[in-house]
Protein backbone atom coordinates (compact mmCIF):
# COMPACT_ATOMS: atom_id res chain seq x y z
CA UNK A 1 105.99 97.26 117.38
CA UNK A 2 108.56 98.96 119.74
CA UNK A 3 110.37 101.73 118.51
CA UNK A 4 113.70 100.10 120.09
CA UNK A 5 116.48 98.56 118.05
CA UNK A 6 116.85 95.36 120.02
CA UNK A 7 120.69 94.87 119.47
CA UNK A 8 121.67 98.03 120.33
CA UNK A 9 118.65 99.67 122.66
CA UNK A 10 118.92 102.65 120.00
CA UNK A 11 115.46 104.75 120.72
CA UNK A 12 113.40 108.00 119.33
CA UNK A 13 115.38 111.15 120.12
CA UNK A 14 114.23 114.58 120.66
CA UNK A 15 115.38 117.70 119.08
CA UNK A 16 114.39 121.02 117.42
CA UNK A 17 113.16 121.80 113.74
CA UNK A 18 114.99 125.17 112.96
CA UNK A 19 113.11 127.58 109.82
CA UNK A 20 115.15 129.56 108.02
CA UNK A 21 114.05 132.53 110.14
CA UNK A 22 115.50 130.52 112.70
CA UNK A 23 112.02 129.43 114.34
CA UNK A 24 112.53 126.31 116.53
CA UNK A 25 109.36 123.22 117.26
CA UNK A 26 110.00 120.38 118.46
CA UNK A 27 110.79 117.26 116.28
CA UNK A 28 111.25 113.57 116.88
CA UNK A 29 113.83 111.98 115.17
CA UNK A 30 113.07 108.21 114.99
CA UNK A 31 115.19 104.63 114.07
CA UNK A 32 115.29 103.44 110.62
CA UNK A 33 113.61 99.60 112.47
CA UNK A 34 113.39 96.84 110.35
CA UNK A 35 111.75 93.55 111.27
CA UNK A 36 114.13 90.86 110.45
CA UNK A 37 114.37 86.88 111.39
CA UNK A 38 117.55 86.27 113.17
CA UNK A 39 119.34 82.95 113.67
CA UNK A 40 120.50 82.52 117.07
CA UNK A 41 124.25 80.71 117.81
CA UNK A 42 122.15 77.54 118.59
CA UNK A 43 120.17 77.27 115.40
CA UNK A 44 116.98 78.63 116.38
CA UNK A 45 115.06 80.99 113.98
CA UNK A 46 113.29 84.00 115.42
CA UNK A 47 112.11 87.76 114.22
CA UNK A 48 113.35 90.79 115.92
CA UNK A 49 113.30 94.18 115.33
CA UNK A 50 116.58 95.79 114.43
CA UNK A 51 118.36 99.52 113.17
CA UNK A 52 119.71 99.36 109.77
CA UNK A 53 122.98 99.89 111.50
CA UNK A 54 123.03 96.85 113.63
CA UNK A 55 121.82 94.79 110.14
CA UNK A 56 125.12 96.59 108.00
CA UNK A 57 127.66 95.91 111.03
CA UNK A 58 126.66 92.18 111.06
CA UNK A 59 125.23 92.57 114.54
CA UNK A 60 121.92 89.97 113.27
CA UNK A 61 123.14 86.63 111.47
CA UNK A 62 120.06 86.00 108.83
CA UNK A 63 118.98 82.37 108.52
CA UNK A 64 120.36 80.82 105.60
CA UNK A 65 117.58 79.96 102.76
CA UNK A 66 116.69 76.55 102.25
CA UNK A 67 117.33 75.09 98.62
CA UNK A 68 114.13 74.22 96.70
CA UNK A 69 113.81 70.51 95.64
């Protein structure tokens, strides 16, 4: 699975862990990716893999359930 939010392009970013004695390493700070199916504007059903953000904006459009008979 990609580590790429693809709504948004969002990727792994770099920065520092800082100690209390103010020691830095190096620290990769990665998405919150979900895999999620998405229903495009034409009705078709497909998964994709998607930040939390882009899911809580109302970026993805879920497929609606189908009732039970």
């Amino acid at each position: 699975m990609a580590k790429q939010c693809e709504v948004c392009g969002k990727i792994t970013q770099v920065g520092n862990s800082v100690s209390h004695s103010n020691i830095k390493t190096k620290k990769r700070f990665k998405p919150n990716l979900q895999k999620v199916r998405h229903q495009a504007a034409n009705g078709q059903v497909h998964s994709m893999t998607v930040c939390t953000r882009c899911l809580r904006s109302g970026a993805v459009t879920k497929p609606v359930a189908k009732a039970a008979n």
